[in-house]
N, C-alpha and C. Protein backbone atom coordinates (compact mmCIF):
# COMPACT_ATOMS: atom_id res chain seq x y z
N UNK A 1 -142.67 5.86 139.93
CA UNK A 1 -141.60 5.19 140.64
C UNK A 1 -141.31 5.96 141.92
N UNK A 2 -141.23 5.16 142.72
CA UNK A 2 -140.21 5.84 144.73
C UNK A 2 -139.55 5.18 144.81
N UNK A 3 -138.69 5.64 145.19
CA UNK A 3 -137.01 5.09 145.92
C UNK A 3 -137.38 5.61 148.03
N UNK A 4 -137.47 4.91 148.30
CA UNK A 4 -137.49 4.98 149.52
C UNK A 4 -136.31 5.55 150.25
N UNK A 5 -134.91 5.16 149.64
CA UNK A 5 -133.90 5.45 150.13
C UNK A 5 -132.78 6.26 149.30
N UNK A 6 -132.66 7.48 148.99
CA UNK A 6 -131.36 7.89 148.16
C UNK A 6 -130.78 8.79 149.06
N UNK A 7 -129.42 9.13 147.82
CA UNK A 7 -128.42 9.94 148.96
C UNK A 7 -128.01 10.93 147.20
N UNK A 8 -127.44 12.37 148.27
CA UNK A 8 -127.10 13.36 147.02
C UNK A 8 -125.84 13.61 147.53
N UNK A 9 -124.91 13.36 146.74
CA UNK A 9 -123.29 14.23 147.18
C UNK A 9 -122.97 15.36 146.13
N UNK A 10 -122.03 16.21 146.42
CA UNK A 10 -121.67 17.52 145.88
C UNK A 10 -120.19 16.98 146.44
N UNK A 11 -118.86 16.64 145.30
CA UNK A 11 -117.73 16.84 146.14
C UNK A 11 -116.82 18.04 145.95
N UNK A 12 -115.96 17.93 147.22
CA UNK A 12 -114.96 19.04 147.48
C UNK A 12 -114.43 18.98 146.40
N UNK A 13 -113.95 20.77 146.11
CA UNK A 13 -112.75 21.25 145.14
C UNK A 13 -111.45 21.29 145.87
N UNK A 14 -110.92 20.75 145.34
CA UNK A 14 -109.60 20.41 145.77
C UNK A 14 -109.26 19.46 146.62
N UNK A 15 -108.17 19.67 147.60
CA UNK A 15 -107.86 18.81 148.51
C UNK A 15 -108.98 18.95 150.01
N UNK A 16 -108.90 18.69 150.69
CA UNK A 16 -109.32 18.52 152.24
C UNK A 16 -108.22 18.72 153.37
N UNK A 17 -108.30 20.33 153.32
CA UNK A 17 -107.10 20.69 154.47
C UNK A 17 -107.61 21.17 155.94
N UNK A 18 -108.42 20.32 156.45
CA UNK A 18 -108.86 20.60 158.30
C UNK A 18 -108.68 19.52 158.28
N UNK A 19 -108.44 19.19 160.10
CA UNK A 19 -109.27 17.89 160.55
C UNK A 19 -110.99 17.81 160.80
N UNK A 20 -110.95 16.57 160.36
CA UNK A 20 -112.24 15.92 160.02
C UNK A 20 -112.82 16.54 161.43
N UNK A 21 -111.80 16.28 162.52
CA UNK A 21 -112.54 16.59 163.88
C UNK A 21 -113.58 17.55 164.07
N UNK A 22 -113.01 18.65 163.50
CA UNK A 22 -113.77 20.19 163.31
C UNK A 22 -114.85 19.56 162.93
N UNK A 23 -115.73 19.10 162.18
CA UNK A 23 -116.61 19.16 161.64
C UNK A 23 -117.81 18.57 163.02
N UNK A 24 -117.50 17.98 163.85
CA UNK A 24 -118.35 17.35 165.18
C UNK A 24 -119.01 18.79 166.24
N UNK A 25 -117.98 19.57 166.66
CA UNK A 25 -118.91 21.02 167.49
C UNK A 25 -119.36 21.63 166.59
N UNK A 26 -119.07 21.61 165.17
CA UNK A 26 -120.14 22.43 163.67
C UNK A 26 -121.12 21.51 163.57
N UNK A 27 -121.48 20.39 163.53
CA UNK A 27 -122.94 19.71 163.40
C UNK A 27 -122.84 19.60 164.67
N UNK A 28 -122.64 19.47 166.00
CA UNK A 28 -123.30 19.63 167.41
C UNK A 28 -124.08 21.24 167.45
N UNK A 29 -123.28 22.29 167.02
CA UNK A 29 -123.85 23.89 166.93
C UNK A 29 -124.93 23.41 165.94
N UNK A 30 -125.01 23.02 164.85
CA UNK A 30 -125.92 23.09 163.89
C UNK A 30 -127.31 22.27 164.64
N UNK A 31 -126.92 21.37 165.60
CA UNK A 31 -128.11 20.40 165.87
C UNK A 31 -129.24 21.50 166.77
N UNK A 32 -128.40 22.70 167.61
CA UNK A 32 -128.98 23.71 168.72
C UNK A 32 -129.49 24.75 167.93
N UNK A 33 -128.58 25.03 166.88
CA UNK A 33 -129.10 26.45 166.46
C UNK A 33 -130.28 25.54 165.45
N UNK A 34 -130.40 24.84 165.11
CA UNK A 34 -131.52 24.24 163.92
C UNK A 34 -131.12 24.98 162.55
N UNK A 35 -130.00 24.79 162.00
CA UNK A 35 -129.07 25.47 161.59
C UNK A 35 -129.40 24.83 160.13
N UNK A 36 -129.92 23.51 159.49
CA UNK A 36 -130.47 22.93 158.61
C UNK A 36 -132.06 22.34 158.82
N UNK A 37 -132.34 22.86 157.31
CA UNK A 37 -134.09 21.83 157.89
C UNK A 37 -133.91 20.38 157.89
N UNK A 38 -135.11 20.14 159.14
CA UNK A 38 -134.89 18.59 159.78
C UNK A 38 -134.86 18.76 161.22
N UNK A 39 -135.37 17.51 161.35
CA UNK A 39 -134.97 16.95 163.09
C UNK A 39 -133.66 16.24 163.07
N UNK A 40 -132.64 16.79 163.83
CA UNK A 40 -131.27 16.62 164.15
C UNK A 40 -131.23 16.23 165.42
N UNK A 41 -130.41 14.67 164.75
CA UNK A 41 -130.46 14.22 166.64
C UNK A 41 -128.99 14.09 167.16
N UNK A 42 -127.97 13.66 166.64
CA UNK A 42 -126.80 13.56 166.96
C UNK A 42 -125.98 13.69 165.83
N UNK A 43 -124.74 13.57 166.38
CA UNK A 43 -123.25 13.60 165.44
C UNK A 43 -122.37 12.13 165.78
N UNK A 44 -122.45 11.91 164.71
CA UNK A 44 -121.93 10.08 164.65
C UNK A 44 -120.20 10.37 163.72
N UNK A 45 -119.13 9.41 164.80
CA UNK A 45 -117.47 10.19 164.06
C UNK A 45 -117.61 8.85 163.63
N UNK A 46 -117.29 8.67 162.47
CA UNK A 46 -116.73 7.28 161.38
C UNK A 46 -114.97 7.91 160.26
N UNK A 47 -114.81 8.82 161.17
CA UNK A 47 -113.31 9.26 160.58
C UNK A 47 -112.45 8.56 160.80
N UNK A 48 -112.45 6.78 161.61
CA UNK A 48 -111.03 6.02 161.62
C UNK A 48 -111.58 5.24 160.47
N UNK A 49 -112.86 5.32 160.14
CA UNK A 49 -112.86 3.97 158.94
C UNK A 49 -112.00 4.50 157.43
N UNK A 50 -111.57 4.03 157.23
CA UNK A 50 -110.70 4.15 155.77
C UNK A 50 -111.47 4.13 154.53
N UNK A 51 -111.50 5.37 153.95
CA UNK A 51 -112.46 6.11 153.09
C UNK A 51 -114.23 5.69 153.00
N UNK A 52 -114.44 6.18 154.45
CA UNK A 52 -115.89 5.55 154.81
C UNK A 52 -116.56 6.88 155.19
N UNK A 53 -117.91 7.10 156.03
CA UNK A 53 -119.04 7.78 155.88
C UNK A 53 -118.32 8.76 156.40
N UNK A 54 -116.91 9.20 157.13
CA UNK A 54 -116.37 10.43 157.67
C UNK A 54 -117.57 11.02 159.15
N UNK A 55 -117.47 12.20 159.14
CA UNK A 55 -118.37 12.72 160.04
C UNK A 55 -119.80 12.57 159.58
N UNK A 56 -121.30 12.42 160.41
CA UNK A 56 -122.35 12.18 160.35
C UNK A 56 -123.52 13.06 161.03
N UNK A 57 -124.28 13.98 160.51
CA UNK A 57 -125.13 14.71 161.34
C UNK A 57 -126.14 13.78 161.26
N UNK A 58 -126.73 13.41 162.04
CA UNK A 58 -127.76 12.12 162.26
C UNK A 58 -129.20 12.76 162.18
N UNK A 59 -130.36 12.61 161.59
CA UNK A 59 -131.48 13.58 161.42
C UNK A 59 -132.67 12.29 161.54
N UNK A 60 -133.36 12.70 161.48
CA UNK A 60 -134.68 11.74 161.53
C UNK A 60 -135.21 11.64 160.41
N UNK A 61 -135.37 12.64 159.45
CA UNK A 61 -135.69 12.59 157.87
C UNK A 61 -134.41 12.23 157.02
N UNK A 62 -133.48 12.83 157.30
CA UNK A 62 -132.09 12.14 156.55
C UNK A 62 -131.35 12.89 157.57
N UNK A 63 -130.05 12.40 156.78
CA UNK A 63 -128.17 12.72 157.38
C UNK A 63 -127.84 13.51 156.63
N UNK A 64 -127.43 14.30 156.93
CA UNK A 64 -126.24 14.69 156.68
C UNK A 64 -124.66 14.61 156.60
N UNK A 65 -123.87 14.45 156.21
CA UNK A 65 -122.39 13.95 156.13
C UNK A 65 -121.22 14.57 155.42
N UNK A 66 -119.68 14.62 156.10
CA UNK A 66 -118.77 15.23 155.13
C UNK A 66 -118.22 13.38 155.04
N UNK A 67 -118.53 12.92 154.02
CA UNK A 67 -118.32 11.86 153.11
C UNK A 67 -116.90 11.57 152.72
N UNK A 68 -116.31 10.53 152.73
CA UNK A 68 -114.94 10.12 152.01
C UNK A 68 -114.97 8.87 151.18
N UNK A 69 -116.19 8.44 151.13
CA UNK A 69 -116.10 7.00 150.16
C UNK A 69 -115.45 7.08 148.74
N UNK A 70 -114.59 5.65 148.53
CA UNK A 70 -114.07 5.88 147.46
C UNK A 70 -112.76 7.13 146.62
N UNK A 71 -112.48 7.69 148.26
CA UNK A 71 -111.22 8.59 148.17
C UNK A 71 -111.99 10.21 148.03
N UNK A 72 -113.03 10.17 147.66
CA UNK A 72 -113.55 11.33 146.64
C UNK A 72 -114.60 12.13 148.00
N UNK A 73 -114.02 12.99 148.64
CA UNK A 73 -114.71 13.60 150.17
C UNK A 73 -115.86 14.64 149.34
N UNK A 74 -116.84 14.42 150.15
CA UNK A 74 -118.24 16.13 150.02
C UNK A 74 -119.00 16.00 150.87
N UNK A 75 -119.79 16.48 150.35
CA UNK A 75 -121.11 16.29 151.51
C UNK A 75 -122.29 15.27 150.88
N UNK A 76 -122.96 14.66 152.20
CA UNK A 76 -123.58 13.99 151.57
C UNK A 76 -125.11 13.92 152.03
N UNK A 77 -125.80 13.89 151.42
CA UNK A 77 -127.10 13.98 152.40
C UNK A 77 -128.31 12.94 151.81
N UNK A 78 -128.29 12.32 153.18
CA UNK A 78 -129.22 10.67 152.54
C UNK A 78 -130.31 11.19 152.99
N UNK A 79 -131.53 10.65 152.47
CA UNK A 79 -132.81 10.73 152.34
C UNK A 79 -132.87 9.68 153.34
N UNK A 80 -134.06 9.51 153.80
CA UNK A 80 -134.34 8.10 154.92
C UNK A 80 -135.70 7.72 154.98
N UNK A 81 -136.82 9.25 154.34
CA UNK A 81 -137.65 9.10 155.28
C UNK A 81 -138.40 9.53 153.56
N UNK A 82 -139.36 8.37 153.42
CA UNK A 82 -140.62 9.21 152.19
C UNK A 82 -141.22 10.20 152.71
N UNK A 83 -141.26 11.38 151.88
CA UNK A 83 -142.52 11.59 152.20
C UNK A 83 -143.90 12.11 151.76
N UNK A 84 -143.97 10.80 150.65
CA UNK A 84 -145.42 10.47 150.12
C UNK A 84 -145.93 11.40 148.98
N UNK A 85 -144.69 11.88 148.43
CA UNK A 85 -145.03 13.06 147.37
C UNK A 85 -144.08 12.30 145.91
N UNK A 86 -143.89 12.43 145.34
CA UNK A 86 -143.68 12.25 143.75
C UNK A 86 -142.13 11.79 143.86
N UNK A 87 -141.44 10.89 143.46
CA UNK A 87 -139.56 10.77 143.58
C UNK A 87 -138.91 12.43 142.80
N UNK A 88 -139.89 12.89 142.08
CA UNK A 88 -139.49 14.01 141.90
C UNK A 88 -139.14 15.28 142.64
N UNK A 89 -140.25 15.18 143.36
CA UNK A 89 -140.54 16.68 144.42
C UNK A 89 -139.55 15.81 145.44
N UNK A 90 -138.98 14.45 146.10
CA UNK A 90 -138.65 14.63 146.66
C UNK A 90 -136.84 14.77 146.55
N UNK A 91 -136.67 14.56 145.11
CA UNK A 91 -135.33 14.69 144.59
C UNK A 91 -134.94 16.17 144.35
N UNK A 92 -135.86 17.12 144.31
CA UNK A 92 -135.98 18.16 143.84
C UNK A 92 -135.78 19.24 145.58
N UNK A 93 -136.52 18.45 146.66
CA UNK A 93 -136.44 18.72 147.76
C UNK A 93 -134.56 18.64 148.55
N UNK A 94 -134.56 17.37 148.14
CA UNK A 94 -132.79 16.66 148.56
C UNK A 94 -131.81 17.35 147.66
N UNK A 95 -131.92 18.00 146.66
CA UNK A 95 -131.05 18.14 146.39
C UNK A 95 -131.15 19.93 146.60
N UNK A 96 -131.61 19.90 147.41
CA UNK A 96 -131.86 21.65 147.91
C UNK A 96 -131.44 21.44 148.81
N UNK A 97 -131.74 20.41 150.11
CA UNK A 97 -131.27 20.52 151.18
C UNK A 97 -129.30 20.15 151.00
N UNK A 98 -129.21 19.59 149.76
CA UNK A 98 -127.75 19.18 150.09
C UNK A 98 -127.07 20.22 149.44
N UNK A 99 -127.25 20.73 148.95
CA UNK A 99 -127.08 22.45 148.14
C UNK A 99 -126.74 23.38 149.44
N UNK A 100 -127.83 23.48 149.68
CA UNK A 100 -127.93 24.69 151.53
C UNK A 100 -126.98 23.74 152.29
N UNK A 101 -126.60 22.66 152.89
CA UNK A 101 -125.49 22.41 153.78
C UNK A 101 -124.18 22.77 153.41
N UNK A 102 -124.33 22.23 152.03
CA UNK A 102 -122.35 22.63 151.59
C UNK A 102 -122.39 23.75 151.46
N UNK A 103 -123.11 24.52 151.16
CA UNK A 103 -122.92 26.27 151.25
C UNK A 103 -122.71 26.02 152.47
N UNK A 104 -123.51 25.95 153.68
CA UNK A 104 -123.23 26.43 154.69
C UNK A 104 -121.72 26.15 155.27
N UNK A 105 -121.83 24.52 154.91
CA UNK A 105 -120.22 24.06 155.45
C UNK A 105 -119.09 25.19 154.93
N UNK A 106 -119.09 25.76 153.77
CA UNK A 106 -118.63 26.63 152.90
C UNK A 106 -117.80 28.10 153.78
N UNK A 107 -119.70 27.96 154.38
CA UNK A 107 -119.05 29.66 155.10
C UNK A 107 -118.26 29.59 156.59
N UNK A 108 -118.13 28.19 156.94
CA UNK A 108 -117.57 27.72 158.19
C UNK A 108 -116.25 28.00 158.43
N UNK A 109 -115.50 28.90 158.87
CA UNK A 109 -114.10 29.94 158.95
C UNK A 109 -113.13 28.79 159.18
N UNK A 110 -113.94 27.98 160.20
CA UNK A 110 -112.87 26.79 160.58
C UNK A 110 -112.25 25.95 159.62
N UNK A 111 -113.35 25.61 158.42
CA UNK A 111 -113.01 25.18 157.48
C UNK A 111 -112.10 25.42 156.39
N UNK A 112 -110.97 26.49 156.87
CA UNK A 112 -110.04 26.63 155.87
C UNK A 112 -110.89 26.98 154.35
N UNK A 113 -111.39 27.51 154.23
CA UNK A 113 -112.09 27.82 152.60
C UNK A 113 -112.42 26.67 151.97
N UNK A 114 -113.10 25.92 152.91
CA UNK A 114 -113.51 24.32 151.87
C UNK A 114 -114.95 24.87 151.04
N UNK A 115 -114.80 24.86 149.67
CA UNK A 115 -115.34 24.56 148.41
C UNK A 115 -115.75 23.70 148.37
N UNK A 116 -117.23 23.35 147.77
CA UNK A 116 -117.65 22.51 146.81
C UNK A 116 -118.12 22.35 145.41
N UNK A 117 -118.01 21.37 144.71
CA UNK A 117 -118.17 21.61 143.07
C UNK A 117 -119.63 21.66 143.17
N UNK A 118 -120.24 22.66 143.06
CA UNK A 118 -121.90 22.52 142.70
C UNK A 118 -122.16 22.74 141.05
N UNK A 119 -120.89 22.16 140.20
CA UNK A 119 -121.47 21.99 138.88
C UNK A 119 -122.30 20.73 138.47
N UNK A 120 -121.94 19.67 139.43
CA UNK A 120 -122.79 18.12 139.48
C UNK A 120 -122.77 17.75 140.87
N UNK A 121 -123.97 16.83 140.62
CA UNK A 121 -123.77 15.83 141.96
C UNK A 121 -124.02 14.84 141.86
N UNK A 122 -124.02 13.48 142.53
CA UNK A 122 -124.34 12.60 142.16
C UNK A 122 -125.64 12.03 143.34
N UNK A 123 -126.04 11.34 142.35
CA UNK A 123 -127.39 10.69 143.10
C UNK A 123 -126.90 9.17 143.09
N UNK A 124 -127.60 8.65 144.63
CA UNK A 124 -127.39 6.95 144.76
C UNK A 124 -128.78 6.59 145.40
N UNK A 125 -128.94 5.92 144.35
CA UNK A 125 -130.50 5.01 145.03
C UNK A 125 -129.98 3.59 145.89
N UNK A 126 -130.10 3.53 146.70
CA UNK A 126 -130.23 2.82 147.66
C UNK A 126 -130.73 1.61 147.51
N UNK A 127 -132.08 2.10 147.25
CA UNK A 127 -133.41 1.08 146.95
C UNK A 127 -133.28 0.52 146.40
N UNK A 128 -132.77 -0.46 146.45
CA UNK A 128 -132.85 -1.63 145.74
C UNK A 128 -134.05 -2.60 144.83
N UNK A 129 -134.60 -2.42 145.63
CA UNK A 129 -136.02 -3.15 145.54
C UNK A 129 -136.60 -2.30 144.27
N UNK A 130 -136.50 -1.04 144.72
CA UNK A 130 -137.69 0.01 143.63
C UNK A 130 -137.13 0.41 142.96
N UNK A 131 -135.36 0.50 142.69
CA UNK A 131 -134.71 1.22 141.77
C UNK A 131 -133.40 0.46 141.81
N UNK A 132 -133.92 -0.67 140.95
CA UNK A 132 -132.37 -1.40 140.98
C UNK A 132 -131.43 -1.17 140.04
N UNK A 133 -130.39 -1.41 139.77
CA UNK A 133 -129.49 -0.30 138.98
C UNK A 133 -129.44 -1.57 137.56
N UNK A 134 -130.46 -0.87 136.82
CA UNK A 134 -130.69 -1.84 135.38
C UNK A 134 -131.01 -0.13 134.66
N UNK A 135 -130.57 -1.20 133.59
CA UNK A 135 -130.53 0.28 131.98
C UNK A 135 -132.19 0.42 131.96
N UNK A 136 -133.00 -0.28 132.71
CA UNK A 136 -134.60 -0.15 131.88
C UNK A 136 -135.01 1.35 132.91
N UNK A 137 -134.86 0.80 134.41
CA UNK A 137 -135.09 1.32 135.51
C UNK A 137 -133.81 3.29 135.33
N UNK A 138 -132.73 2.85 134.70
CA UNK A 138 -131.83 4.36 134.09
C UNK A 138 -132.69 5.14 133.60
N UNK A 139 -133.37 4.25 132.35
CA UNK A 139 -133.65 5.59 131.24
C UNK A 139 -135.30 5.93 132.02
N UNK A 140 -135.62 5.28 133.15
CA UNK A 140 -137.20 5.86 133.50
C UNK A 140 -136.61 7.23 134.46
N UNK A 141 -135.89 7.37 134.84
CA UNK A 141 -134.92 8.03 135.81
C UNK A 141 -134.81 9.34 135.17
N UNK A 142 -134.33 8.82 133.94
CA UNK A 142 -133.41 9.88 132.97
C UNK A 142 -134.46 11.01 132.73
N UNK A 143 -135.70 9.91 132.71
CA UNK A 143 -136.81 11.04 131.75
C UNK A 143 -137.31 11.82 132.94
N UNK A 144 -137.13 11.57 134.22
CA UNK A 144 -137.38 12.07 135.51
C UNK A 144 -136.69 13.45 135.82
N UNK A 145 -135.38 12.68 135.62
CA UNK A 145 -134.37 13.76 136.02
C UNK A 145 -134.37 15.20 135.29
N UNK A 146 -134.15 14.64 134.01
CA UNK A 146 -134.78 15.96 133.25
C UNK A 146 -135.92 16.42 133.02
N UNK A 147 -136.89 16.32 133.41
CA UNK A 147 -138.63 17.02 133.90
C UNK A 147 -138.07 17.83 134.59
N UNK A 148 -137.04 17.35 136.00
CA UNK A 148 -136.69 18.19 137.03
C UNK A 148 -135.71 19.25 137.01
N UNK A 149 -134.84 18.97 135.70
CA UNK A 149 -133.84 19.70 135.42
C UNK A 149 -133.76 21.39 135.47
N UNK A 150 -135.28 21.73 135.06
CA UNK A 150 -135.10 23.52 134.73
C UNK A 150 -135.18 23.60 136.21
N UNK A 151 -135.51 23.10 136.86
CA UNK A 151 -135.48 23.72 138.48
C UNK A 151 -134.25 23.11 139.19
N UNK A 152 -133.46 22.59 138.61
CA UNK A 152 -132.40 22.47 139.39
C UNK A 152 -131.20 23.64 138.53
N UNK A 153 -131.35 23.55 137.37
CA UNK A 153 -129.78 24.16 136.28
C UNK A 153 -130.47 24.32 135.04
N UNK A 154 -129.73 25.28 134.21
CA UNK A 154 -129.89 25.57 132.91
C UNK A 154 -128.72 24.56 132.49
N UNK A 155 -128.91 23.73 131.51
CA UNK A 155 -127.95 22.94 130.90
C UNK A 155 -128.04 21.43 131.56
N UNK A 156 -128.72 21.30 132.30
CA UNK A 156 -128.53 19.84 132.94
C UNK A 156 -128.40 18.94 132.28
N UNK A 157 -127.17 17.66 132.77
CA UNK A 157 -126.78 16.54 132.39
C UNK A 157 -126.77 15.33 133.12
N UNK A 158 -127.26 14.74 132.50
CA UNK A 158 -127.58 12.99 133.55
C UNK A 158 -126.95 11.81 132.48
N UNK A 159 -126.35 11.07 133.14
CA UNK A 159 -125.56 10.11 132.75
C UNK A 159 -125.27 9.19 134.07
N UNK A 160 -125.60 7.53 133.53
CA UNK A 160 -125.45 6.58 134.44
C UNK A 160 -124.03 6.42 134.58
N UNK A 161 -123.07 6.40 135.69
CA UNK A 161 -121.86 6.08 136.68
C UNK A 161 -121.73 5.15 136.60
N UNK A 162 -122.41 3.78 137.22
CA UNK A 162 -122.30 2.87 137.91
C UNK A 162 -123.20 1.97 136.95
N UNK A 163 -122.46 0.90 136.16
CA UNK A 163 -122.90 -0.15 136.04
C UNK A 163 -123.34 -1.31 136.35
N UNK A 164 -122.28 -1.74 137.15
CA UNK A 164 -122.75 -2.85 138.11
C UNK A 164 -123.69 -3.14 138.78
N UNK A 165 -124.50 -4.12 138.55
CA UNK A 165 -125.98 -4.00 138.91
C UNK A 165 -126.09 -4.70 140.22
N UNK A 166 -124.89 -5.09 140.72
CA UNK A 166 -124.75 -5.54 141.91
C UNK A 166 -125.00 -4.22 143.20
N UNK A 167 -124.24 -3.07 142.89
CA UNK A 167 -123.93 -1.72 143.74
C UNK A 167 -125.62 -1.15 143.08
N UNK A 168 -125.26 0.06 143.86
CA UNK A 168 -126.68 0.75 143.72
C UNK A 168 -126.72 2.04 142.65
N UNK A 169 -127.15 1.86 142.09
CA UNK A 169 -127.69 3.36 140.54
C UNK A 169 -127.26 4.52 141.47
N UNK A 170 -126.42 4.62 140.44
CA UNK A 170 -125.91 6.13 140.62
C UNK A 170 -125.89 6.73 139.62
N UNK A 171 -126.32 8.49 139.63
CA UNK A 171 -126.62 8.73 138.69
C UNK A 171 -125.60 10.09 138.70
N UNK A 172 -124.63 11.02 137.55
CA UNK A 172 -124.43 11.74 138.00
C UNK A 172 -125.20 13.02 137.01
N UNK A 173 -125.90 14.15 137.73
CA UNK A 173 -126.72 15.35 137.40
C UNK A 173 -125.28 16.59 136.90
N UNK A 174 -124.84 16.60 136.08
CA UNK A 174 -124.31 18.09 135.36
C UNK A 174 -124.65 19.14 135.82
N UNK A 175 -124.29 19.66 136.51
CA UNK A 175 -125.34 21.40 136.83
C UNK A 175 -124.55 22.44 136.32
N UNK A 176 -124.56 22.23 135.17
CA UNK A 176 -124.02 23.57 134.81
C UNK A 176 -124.05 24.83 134.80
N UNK A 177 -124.05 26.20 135.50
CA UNK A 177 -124.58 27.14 135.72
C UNK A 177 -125.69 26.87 136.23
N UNK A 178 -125.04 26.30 137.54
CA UNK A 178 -126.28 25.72 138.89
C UNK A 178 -126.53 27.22 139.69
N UNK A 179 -127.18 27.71 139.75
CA UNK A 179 -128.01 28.50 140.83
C UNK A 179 -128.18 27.90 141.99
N UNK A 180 -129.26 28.64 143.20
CA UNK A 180 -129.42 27.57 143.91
C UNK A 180 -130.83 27.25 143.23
N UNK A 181 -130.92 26.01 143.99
CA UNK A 181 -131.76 25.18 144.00
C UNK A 181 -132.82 25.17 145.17
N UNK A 182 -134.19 25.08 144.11
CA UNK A 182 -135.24 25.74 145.10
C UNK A 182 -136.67 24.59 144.93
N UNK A 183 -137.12 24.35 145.54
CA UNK A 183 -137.88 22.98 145.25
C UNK A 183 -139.53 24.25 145.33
């Protein structure tokens, strides 16, 4: 199975005490210094939409994002781009790269000590087409996710979120005594 399109969030502990603003000259610095892997092309502000994509580091392989959908703010980092290796290696890849941003966002002074929970994250397939959010298409996932599990966490947990087969499979990963994550 490929999913052409997923996204990994990690959300904030606690509340969200900066403005969102801050976060636009931190992914403009991040786009110069090459500060995440990827081609980084711009910073896209969606902070008037009402609990929508928030700030956007725009990349050519994926985005990056401090996320507010659904009330629940983190980081978010969409995949965009296959690339032609296993949904594993590349879930195993994404969820490293979205690991290394929220750390980084982490060590950002401006950021008032913003935390993230790296005990889970959640995964959203997109893809509709290749991974539509049905219990058959879950449990092929499931057996995926956990192949991938010793390299993400000792203890890993996967459990389907999102029922509605209308919205897109979401999955959320347990990381319990998450390390980082190294593809």
């Amino acid at each position: 199975m490929q999913s052409k399109r997923f996204a990994i969030k990690y959300f904030v502990k606690g509340d969200v005490t900066f403005d969102l603003s801050m976060l636009v000259p931190i992914f403009q610095r991040w786009i110069q210094e090459h500060a995440v892997e990827g081609l980084l092309i711009d910073v896209a502000d969606y902070k008037h939409v009402f609990q929508g994509p928030g700030i956007v580091l725009i990349g050519h392989e994926g985005d990056y994002g401090f996320d507010l959908r659904d009330g629940r703010p983190g980081l978010l980092y969409t995949r965009k781009r296959e690339l032609g290796t296993s949904l594993a290696d590349d879930l195993r890849l994404a969820l490293r790269l979205a690991q290394q941003a929220s750390r980084k966002l982490e060590s950002e002074s401006a950021l008032n000590g913003l935390q993230f929970d790296h005990d889970y994250a959640e995964i959203l397939f997109f893809d509709r087409l290749n991974t539509p959010n049905t219990p058959e298409v879950f449990a092929s996932l499931h057996d995926m996710l956990n192949e991938i599990a010793p390299s993400v966490a000792a203890n890993a947990e996967v459990q389907s979120i999102e029922a509605d087969p209308r919205k897109p499979l979401t999955v959320r990963v347990g990381l319990a005594h998450a390390a980082e994550v190294h593809s």
